[in-house]
Every structure is written in structure tokens, then in C-alpha cells.
Protein backbone atom coordinates (compact mmCIF):
# COMPACT_ATOMS: atom_id res chain seq x y z
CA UNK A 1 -43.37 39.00 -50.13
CA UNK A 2 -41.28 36.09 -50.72
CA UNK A 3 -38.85 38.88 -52.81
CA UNK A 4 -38.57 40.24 -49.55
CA UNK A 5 -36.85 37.31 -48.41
CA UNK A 6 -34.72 35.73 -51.03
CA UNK A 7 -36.96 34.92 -53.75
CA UNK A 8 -35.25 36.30 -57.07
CA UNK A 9 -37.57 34.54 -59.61
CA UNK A 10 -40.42 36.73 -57.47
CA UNK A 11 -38.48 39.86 -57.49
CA UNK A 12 -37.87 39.49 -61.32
CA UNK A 13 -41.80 39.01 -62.05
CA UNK A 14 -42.32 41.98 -59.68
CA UNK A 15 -40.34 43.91 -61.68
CA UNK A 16 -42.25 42.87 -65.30
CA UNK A 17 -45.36 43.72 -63.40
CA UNK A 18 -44.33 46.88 -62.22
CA UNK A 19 -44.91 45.99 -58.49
CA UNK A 20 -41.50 47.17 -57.77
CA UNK A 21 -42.14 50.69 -55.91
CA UNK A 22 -40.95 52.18 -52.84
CA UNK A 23 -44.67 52.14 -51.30
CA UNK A 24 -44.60 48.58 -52.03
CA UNK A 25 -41.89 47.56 -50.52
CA UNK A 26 -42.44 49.36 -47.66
CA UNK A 27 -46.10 47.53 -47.28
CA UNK A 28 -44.15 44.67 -47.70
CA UNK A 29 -41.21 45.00 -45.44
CA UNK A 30 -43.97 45.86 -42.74
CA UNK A 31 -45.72 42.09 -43.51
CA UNK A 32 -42.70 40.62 -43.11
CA UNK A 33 -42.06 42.20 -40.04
CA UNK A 34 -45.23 41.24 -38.50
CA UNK A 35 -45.25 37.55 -40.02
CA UNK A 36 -41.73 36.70 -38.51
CA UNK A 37 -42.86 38.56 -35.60
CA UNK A 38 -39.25 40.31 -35.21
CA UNK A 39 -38.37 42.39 -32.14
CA UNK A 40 -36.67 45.83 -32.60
CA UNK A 41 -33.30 44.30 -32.45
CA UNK A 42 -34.01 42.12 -35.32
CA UNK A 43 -35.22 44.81 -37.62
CA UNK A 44 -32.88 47.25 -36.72
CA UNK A 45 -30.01 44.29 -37.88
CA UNK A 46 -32.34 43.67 -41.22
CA UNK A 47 -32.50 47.41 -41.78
CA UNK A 48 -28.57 47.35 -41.45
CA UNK A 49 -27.22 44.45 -43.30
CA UNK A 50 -30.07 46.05 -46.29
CA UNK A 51 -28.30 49.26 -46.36
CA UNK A 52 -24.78 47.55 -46.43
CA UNK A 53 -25.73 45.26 -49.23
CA UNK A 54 -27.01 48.38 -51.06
CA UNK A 55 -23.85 50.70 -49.93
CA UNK A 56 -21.79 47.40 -51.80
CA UNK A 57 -23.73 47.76 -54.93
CA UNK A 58 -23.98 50.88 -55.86
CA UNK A 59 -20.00 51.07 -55.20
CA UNK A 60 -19.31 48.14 -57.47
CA UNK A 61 -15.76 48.58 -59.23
CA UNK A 62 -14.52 51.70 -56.48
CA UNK A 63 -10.95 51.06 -55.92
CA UNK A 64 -12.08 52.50 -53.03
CA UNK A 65 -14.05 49.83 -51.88
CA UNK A 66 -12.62 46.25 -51.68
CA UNK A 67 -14.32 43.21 -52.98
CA UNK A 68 -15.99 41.66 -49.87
CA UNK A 69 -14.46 37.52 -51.01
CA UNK A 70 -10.85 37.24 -50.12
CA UNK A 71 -10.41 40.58 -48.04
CA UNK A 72 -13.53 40.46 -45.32
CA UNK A 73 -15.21 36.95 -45.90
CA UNK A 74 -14.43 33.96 -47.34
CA UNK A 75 -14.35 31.13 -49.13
CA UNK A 76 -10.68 31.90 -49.07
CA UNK A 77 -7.88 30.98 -51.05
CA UNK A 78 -4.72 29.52 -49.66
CA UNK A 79 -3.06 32.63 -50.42
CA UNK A 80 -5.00 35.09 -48.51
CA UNK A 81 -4.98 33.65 -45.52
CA UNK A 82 -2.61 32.21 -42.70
CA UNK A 83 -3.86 28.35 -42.23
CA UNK A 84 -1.18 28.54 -39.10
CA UNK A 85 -4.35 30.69 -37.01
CA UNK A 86 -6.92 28.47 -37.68
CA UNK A 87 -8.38 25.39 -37.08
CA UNK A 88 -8.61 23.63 -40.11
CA UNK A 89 -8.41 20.06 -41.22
CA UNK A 90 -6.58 19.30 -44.22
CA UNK A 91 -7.97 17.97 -47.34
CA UNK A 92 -5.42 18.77 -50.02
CA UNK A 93 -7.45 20.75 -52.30
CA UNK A 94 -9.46 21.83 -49.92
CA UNK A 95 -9.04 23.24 -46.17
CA UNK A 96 -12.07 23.07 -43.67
CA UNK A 97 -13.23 24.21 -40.83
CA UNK A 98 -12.60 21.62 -37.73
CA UNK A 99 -16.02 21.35 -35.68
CA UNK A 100 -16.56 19.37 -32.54
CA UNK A 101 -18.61 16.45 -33.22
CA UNK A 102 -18.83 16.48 -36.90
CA UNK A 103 -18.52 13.54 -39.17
CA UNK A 104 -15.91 14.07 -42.38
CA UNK A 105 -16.68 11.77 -45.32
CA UNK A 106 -14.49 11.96 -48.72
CA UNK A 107 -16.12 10.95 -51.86
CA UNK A 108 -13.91 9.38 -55.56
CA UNK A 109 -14.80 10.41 -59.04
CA UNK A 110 -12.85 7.36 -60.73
CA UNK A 111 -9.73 6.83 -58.76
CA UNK A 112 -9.61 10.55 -57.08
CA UNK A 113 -11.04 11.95 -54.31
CA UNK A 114 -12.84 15.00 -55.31
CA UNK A 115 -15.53 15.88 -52.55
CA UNK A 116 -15.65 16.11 -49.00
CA UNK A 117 -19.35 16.09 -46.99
CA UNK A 118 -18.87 17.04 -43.96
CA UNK A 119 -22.64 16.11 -41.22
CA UNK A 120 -23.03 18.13 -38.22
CA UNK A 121 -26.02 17.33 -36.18
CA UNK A 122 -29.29 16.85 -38.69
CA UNK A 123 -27.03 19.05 -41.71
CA UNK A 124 -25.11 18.75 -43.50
CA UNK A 125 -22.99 20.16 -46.73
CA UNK A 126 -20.78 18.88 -49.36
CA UNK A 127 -17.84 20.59 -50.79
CA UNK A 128 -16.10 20.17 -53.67
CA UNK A 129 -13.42 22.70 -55.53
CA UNK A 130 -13.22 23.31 -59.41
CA UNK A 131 -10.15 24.89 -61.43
CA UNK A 132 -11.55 27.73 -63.57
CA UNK A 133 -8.78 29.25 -65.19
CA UNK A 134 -11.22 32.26 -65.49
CA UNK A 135 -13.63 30.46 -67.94
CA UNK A 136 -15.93 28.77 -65.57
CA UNK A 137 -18.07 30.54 -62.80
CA UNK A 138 -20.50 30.22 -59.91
CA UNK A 139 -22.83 32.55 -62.69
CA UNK A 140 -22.85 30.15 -65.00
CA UNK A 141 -22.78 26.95 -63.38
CA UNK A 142 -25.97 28.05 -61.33
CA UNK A 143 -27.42 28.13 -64.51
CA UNK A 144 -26.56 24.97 -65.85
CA UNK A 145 -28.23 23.21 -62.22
CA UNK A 146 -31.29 25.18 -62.65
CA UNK A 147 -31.59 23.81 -65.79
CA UNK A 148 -30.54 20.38 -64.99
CA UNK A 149 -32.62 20.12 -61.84
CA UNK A 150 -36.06 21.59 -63.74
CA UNK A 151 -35.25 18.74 -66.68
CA UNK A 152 -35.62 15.80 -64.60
CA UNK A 153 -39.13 17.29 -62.88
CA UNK A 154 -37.14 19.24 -59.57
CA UNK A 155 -38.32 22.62 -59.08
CA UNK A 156 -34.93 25.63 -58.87
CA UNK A 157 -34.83 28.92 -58.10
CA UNK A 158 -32.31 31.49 -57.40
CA UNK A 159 -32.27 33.05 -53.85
CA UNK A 160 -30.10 36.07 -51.77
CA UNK A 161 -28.69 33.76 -48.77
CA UNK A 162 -25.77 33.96 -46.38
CA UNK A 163 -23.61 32.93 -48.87
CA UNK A 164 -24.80 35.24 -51.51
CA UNK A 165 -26.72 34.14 -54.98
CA UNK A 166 -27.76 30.02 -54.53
CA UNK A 167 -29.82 27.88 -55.44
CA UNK A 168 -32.66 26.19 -53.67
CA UNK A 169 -34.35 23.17 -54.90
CA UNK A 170 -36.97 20.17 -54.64
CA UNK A 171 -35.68 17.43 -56.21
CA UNK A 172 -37.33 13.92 -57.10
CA UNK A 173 -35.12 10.72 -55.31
CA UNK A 174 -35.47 7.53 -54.76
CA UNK A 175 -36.25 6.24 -50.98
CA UNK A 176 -34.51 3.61 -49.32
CA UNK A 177 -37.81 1.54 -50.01
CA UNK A 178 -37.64 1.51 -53.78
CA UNK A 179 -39.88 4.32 -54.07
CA UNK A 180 -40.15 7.68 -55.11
CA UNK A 181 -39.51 10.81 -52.97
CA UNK A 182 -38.69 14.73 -52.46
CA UNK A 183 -35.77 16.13 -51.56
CA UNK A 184 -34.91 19.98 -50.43
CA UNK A 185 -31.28 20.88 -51.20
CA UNK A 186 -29.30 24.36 -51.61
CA UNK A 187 -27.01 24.68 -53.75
CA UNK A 188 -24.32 27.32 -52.80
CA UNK A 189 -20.87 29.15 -54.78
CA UNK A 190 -18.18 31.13 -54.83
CA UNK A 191 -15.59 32.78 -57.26
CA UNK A 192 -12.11 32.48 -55.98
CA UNK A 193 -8.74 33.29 -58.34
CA UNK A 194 -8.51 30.59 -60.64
CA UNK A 195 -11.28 28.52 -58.75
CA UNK A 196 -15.05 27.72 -57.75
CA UNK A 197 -15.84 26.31 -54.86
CA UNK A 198 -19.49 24.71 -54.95
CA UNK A 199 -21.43 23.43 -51.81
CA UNK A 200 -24.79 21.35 -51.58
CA UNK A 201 -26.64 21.95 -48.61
CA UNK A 202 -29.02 18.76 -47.24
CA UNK A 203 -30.94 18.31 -44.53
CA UNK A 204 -32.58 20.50 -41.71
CA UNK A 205 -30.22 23.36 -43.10
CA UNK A 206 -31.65 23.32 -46.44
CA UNK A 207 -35.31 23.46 -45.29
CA UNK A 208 -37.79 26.60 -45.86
CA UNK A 209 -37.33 28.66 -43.36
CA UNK A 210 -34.61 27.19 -41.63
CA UNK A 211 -32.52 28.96 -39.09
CA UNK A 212 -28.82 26.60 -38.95
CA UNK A 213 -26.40 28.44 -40.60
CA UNK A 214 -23.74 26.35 -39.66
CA UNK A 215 -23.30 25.05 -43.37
CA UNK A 216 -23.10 28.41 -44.59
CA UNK A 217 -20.17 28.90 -42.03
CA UNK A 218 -18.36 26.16 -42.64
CA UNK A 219 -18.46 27.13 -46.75
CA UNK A 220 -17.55 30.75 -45.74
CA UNK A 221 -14.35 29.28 -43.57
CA UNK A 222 -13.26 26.82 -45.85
CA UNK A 223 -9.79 27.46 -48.06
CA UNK A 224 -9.02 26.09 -51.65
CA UNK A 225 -5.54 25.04 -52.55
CA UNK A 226 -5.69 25.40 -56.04
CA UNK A 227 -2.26 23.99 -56.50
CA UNK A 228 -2.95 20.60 -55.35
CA UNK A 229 -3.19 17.82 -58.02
CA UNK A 230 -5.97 17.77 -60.11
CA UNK A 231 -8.83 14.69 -60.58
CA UNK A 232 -8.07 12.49 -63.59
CA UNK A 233 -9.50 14.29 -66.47
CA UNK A 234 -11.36 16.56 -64.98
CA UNK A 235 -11.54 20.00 -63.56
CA UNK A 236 -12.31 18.94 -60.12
CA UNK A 237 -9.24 19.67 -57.29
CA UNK A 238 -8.03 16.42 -55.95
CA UNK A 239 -8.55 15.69 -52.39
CA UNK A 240 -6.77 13.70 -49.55
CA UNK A 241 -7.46 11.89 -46.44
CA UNK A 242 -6.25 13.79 -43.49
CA UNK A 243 -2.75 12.62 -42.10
CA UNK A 244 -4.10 11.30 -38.53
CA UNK A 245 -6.69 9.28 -40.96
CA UNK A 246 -4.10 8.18 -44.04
């Protein structure tokens, strides 16, 4: 069931068991249904955003048919968009979404600032931009935090969310007391031209089950300026502090 709603590792084992069948899922689809307890409305909008996703990939590389990032949805780059029409603070390397009430914090790697976290309410996300130059991607940097995060005892898998393939973790910390502690995080990506924009998801967003997609908006809204300088020795895109702040 949990295939049903994100759960790739479980859709992969499905598929090595040979679970995967269209009486299956249909049993399955119906639990779901009934566990969530979902009105019509709700299914009819599951049913629909289903057969988009599937309409998308069985078109995949149709001239015809426009790749979603940069033409429909975002992360956008700085070229693809006009910044003049929306309300966006200015980072430098990095554009984002201006919402009421939210508290901006800029972090330094060395003597750059490379990431912006931006709290709103009980979540709260972190952005930060990389130059790719085509040999880095969201694909294979996934991969390299799944491994990282299962290496130092965190539990990682790969899940369908709002912001398409991410990764959602437990990971071991260490409490304000000393002590030891878990921590639920998401870990979400996207491919731009020349780019990769990562975003770490904390809080009551990241939790099971958890309804605030206001994180995933934010990521979707935000614009990379891949131009702007780059971190010392690094890949990362260099950030400022807004003007009304500098």
C-alpha cells in the first residue's frame, strides 16, 4: 500500500515479487481510499493527477509534448521567467518566493554565503543552488544522500512527492541536551540548465503524512541565477543578503 502513496523502495520489491498487477492495484487503490477516508472530490483529483502523470510518461521525448520544469512549473531559471511579475526576494544566486510572516536566514561555507533557510510557521526548508555544467544531477546526488544518510545509521528512501522523486529520511542528531535523537527530513531536487537546485525539508512539513505543502511551493517558485558568483572552490552558487538587509 505504501507504493500507492510514494513509497518507491515498496513499489520496486512489488515488482521482484510479482505483486505488480492491475487487480492489485486496484485492491489497493480501494484501501487507500477507505484508509484516508477521501470524499468523491478527492478521488476524482487522485484519479486525475494519476492519469496526467501517466499521459507525461508514456510521451517522454514528444516534441510534441513540453518538458513540465521551465515551461509549466518550476524551479525556474532566471531566464524563463519575468522576476518583474513576481514577488520575490533577492538572494543573488537564488530568487525566492516573498511570504508574509516568514523568517529568511543565510548560511557561509568558508567566507560565502551559499544557503538560504527560509521558516514559515512550524516548517521549514533550506535551499541551496549547485552549478552542474551537465555533469552533476538531482539522479545522482539522491543517490549519494541515500547512501550517506544509511552509513551513519539514518534510514532513506526514495518517494513520488509534489516536487517529484525525493528523498525522505530518519536521521540520528544530537539534542540540545547532549543526547541522542531522531530527526525526519525530505530531501527534495531539481534539474535546471546548467544547475541543481536542492532543498531539505524539516519540521511539521517533513513528517509522515503531513499535509503543508508550503515548502514544496516555495521550492517550485524559487529562481536560480546561475550567473551569479560562485562559492570559493566549490560548486555551490554564491548568495547575498537582500538590499533592504545589506
Amino acid at each position: 500500500m505504501s507504493g500507492l502513496l510514494g513509497d518507491l523502495s515498496a513499489v520496486r520489491q512489488a515488482q521482484a515479487h510479482g505483486l505488480v498487477s492491475l487487480q492489485n492495484m486496484v485492491s489497493l487503490l480501494s484501501a487507500v481510499i477507505d484508509e484516508e477516508s477521501m470524499s468523491d472530490a478527492e478521488v476524482d483529483q487522485l484519479l486525475a493527477a494519476a492519469e496526467e502523470i501517466t499521459r507525461e510518461v508514456l510521451h517522454v521525448g514528444d516534441p510534441l509534448l513540453p518538458a513540465r520544469r521551465g515551461v509549466d512549473v518550476g524551479p525556474w531559471d532566471v531566464s524563463e521567467v519575468d522576476t518583474s511579475r513576481r514577488e520575490l526576494i533577492d538572494l543573488g544566486g537564488v530568487m525566492i518566493p516573498s511570504v508574509a510572516g516568514s523568517e529568511i536566514k543565510l548560511e557561509r561555507s568558508g567566507g560565502t554565503l551559499v544557503a538560504v533557510t527560509v521558516v514559515n510557521g512550524l516548517t521549514a526548508i533550506q535551499l541551496q543552488a549547485f552549478r552542474s555544467d551537465g555533469g552533476g544531477s538531482w539522479e545522482s546526488a539522491r543517490g549519494q544522500l541515500r547512501n550517506k544518510i544509511r552509513g551513519q545509521g539514518g534510514v532513506a528512501e526514495e518517494w513520488a512527492g509534489d516536487a517529484g522523486l525525493e528523498l525522505r529520511a530518519t536521521m540520528p542528531v544530537t539534542t540540545p541536551s547532549g543526547g541522542w535523537g531522531l530527526q525526519t527530513v525530505r530531501f527534495v531536487g531539481c534539474d535546471g540548465p546548467g544547475w541543481l537546485l536542492r532543498g531539505i525539508i524539516t519540521g511539521d512539513g517533513a513528517e509522515p503524512k503531513s499535509r503543508d505543502v508550503w515548502a514544496y511551493e516555495a521550492f517550485a517558485n524559487t529562481v536560480v541565477v546561475p550567473s551569479f558568483s560562485a562559492s570559493e572552490g566549490g560548486t555551490a552558487i554564491g548568495l547575498r543578503w537582500p538590499e533592504s538587509e545589506a
